[in-house]
Protein backbone atom coordinates (compact mmCIF):
# COMPACT_ATOMS: atom_id res chain seq x y z
CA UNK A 1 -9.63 -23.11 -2.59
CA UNK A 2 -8.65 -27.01 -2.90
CA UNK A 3 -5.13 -26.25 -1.52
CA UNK A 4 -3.16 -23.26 -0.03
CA UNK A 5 -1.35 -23.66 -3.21
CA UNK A 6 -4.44 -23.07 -5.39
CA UNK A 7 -5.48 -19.75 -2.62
CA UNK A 8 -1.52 -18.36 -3.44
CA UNK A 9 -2.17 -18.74 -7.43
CA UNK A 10 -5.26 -17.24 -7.17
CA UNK A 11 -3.92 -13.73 -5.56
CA UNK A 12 -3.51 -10.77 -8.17
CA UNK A 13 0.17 -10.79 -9.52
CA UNK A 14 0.96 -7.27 -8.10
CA UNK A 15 -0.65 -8.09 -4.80
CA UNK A 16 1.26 -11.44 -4.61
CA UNK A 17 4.46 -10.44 -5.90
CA UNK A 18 4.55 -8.10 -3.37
CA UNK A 19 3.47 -10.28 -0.62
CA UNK A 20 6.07 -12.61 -1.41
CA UNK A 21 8.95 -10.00 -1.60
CA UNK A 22 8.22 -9.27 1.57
CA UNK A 23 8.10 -12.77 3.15
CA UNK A 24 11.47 -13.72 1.92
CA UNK A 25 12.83 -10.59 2.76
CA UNK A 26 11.57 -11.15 6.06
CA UNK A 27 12.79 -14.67 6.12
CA UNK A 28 16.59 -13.65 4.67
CA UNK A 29 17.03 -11.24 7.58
CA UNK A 30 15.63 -13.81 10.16
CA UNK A 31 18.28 -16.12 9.07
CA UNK A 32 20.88 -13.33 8.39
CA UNK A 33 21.98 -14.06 5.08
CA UNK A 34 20.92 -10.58 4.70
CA UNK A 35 21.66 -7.45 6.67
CA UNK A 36 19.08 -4.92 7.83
CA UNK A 37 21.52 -2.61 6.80
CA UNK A 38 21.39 -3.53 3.04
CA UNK A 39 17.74 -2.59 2.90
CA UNK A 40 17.19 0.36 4.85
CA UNK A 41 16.69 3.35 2.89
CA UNK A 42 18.68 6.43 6.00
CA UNK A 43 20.28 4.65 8.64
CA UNK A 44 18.21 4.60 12.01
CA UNK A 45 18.35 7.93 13.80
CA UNK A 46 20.05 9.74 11.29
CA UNK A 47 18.56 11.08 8.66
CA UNK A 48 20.99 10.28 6.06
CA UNK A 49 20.64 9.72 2.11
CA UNK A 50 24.01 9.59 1.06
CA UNK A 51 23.81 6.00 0.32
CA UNK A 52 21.30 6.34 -2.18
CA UNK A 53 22.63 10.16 -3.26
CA UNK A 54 26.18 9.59 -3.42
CA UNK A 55 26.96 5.86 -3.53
CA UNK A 56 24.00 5.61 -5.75
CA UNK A 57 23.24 2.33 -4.50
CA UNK A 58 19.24 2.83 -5.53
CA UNK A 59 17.48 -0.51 -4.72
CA UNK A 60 16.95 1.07 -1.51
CA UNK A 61 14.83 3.33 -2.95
CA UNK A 62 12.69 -0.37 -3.68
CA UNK A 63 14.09 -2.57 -0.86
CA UNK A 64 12.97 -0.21 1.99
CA UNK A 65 9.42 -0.86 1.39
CA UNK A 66 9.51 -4.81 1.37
CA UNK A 67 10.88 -5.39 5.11
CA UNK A 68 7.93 -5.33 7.41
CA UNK A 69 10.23 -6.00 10.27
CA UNK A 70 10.95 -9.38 12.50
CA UNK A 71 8.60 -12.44 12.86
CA UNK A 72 6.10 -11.68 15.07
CA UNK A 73 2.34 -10.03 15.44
CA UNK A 74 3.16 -6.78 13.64
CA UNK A 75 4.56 -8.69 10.87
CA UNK A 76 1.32 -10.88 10.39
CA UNK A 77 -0.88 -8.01 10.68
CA UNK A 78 1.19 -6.19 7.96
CA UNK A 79 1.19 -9.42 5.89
CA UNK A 80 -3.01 -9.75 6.34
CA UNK A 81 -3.58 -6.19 5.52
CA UNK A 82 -1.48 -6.31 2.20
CA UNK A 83 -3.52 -9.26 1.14
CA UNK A 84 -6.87 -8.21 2.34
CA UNK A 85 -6.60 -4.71 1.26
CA UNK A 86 -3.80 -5.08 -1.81
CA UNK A 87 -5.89 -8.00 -3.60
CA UNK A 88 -9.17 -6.13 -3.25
CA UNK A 89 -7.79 -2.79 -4.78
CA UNK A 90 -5.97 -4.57 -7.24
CA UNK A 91 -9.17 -6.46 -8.01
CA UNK A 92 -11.41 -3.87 -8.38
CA UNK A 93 -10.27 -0.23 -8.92
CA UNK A 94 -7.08 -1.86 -11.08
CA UNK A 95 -8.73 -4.54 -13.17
CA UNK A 96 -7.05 -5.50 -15.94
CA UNK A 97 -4.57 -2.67 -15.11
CA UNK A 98 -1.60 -4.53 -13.80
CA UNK A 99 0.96 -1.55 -14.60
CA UNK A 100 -1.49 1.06 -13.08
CA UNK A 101 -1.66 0.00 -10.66
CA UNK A 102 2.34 -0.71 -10.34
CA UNK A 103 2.78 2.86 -10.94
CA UNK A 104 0.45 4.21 -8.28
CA UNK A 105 2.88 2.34 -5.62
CA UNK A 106 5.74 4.00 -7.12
CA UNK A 107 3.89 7.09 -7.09
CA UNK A 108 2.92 6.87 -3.70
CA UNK A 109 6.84 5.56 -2.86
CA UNK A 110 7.95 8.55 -4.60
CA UNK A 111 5.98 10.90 -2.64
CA UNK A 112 6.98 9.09 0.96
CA UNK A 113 10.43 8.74 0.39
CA UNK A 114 10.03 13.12 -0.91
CA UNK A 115 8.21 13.64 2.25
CA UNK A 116 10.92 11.72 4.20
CA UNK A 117 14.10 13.56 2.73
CA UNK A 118 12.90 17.05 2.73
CA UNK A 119 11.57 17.09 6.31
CA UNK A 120 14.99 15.65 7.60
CA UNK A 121 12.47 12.33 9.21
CA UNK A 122 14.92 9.22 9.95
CA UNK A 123 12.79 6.40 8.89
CA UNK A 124 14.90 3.14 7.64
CA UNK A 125 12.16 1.28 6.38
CA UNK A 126 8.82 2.88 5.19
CA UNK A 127 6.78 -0.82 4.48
CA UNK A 128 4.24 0.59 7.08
CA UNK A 129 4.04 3.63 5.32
CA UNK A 130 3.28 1.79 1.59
CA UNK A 131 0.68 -0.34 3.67
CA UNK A 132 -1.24 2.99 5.32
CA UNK A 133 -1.13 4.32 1.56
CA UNK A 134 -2.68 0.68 0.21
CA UNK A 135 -5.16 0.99 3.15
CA UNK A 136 -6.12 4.86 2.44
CA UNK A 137 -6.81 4.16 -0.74
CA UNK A 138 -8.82 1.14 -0.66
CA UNK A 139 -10.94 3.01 1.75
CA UNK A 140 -12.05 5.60 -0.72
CA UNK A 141 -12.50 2.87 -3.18
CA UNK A 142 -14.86 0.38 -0.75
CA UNK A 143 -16.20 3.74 1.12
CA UNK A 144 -19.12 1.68 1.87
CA UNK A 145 -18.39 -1.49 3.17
CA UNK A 146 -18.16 -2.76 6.86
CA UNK A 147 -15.68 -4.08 8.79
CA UNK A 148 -15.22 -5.53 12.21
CA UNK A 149 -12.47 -4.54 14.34
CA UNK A 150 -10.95 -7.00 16.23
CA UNK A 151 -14.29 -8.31 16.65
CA UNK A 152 -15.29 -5.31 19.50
CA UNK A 153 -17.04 -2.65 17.06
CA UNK A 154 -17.66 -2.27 13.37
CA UNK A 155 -16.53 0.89 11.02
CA UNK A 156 -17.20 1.76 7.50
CA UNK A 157 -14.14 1.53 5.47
CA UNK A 158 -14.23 5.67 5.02
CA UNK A 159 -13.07 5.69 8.38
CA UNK A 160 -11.08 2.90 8.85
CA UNK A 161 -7.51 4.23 8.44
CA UNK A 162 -8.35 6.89 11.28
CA UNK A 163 -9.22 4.41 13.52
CA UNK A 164 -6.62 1.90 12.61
CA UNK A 165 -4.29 5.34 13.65
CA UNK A 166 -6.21 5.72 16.77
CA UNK A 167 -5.53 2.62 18.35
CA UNK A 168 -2.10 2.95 17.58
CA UNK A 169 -2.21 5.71 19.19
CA UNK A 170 -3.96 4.51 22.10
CA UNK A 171 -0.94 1.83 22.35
CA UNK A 172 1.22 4.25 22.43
CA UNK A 173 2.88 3.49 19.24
CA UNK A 174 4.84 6.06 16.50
CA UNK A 175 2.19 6.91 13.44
CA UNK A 176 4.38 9.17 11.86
CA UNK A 177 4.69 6.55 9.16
CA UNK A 178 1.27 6.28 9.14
CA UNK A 179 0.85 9.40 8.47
CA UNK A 180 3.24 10.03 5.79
CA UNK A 181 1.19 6.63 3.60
CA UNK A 182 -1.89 8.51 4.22
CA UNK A 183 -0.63 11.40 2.77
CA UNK A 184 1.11 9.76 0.08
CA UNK A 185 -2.34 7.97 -0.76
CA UNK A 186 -4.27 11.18 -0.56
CA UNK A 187 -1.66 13.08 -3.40
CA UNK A 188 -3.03 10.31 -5.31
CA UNK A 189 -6.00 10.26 -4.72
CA UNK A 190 -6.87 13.93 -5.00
CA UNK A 191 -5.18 14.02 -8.29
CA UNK A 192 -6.86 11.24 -10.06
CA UNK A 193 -10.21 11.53 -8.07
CA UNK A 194 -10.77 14.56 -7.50
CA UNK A 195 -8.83 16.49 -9.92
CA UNK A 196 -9.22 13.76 -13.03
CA UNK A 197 -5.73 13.77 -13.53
CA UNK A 198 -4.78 10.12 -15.19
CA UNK A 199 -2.26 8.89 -13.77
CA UNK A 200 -1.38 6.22 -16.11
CA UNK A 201 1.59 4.42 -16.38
CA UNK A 202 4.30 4.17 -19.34
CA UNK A 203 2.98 2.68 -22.34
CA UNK A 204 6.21 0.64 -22.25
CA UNK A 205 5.33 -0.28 -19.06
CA UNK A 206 1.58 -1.10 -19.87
CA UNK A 207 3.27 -3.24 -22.84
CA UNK A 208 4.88 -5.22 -20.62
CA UNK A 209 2.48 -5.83 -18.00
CA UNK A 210 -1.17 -5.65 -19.35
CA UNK A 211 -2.26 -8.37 -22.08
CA UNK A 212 -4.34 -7.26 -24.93
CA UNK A 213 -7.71 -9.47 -23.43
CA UNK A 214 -7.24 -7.59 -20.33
CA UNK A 215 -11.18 -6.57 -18.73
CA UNK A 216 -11.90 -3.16 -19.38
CA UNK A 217 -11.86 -1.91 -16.12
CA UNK A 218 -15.41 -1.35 -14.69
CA UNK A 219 -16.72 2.26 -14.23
CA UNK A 220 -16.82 3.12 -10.66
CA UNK A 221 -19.60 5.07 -9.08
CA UNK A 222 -17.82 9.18 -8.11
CA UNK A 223 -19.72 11.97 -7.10
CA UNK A 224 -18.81 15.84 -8.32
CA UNK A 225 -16.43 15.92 -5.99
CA UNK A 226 -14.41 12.68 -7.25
CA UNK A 227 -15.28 10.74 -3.84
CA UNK A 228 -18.09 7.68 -4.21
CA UNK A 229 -21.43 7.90 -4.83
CA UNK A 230 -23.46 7.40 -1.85
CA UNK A 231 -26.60 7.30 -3.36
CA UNK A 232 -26.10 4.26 -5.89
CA UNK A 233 -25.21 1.25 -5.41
CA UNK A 234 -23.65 0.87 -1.96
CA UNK A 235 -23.70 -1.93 0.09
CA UNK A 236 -26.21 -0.80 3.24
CA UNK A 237 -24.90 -0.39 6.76
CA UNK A 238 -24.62 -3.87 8.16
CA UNK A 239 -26.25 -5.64 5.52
């Protein structure tokens, strides 16, 4: 790209759109025009929903899942992976499916914030959760493909959400949110992968969203079992 204006323009509208929410979310709360509290979807260590179920006051349900925390490294990483991983997905599995692929984050939203509220968890913000479910599912979708991590050792994207967990593990860090994207990802997964269950989203929605010259999305290479085809037209180990 000619300019870093050119690179932002040429990001998928989902992928960017959500990028950017979460930047100047980010950036409102740095500079406190904003409060933490505004966003959060249970207050931290209680486990608490009556903002959303009795004040009704449901942009949380939506606002949770665009603060990635305070400037620092975990907020770059979480930046990186929802452009490397959200563009790609949004690229390939969603072509020309902009409110598909809209949906499937709600979907997968849905099913965190469910998981959240009827095991009693108290999780404020559940951004790392909506990237773990991005990640999962681009790793079923580029099964295949190689990646380095941090430059030490290489993994095939099957695996790399398990070893993305493991070293947070081995830094001692909480995955429970981790956990609960991967999950969320998986629901969806299994249903439209594995069960063919289409997941589709409104036709008002698709109205809205998808123009009529959209690309067809491209037929994907699944086995009987709704995961990818090893056998055809994978990219070779380390090639």
């Amino acid at each position: 790209m000619s300019s870093p204006e050119d690179w932002y323009r040429s990001l998928p509208k989902i992928t960017r759109g959500y990028a950017t929410t979460a930047l100047l979310t980010t950036v409102a709360v740095q500079l406190q025009f904003i409060s933490p509290a505004l966003l959060w979807l249970t207050p931290p260590m209680v486990a608490d929903f009556s903002a959303v179920t009795q004040k009704i006051e449901l942009w949380r349900l939506v606002t949770n899942f665009c603060f990635f925390g305070p400037f620092g490294l975990a907020f770059v990483f979480g930046l990186f992976f929802l452009l490397r991983f959200g563009k790609e997905l949004e690229m390939k599995r969603f072509e020309g499916r902009l409110a598909d692929f809209l949906w499937a984050l709600m979907i997968m939203g849905l099913v965190q914030i469910g998981v959240v509220y009827v095991l009693g968890f108290s999780m404020p913000f559940l951004a790392g959760g909506m990237l773990s479910s991005i990640t999962y599912l681009w790793s079923r979708e580029f099964a295949d493909q190689v990646l380095s991590i941090y430059g030490l050792f290489n993994v095939q994207g099957f695996y790399f959400p398990w070893v993305m967990l493991a070293i947070r593990v081995l830094m001692g860090q909480s995955v429970v949110d981790d956990l609960i994207g991967i999950f969320a990802a998986h629901v969806y997964y299994f249903l439209e992968d594995v069960q063919g269950v289409r997941l589709a989203a409104p036709q008002l929605l698709r109205d809205f969203m998808d123009t009529p010259s959209a690309a067809a999305p491209q037929q994907r290479n699944r086995n009987m079992f709704g995961g990818h085809d090893w056998g055809r037209g994978g990219q070779r180990l380390g090639g």
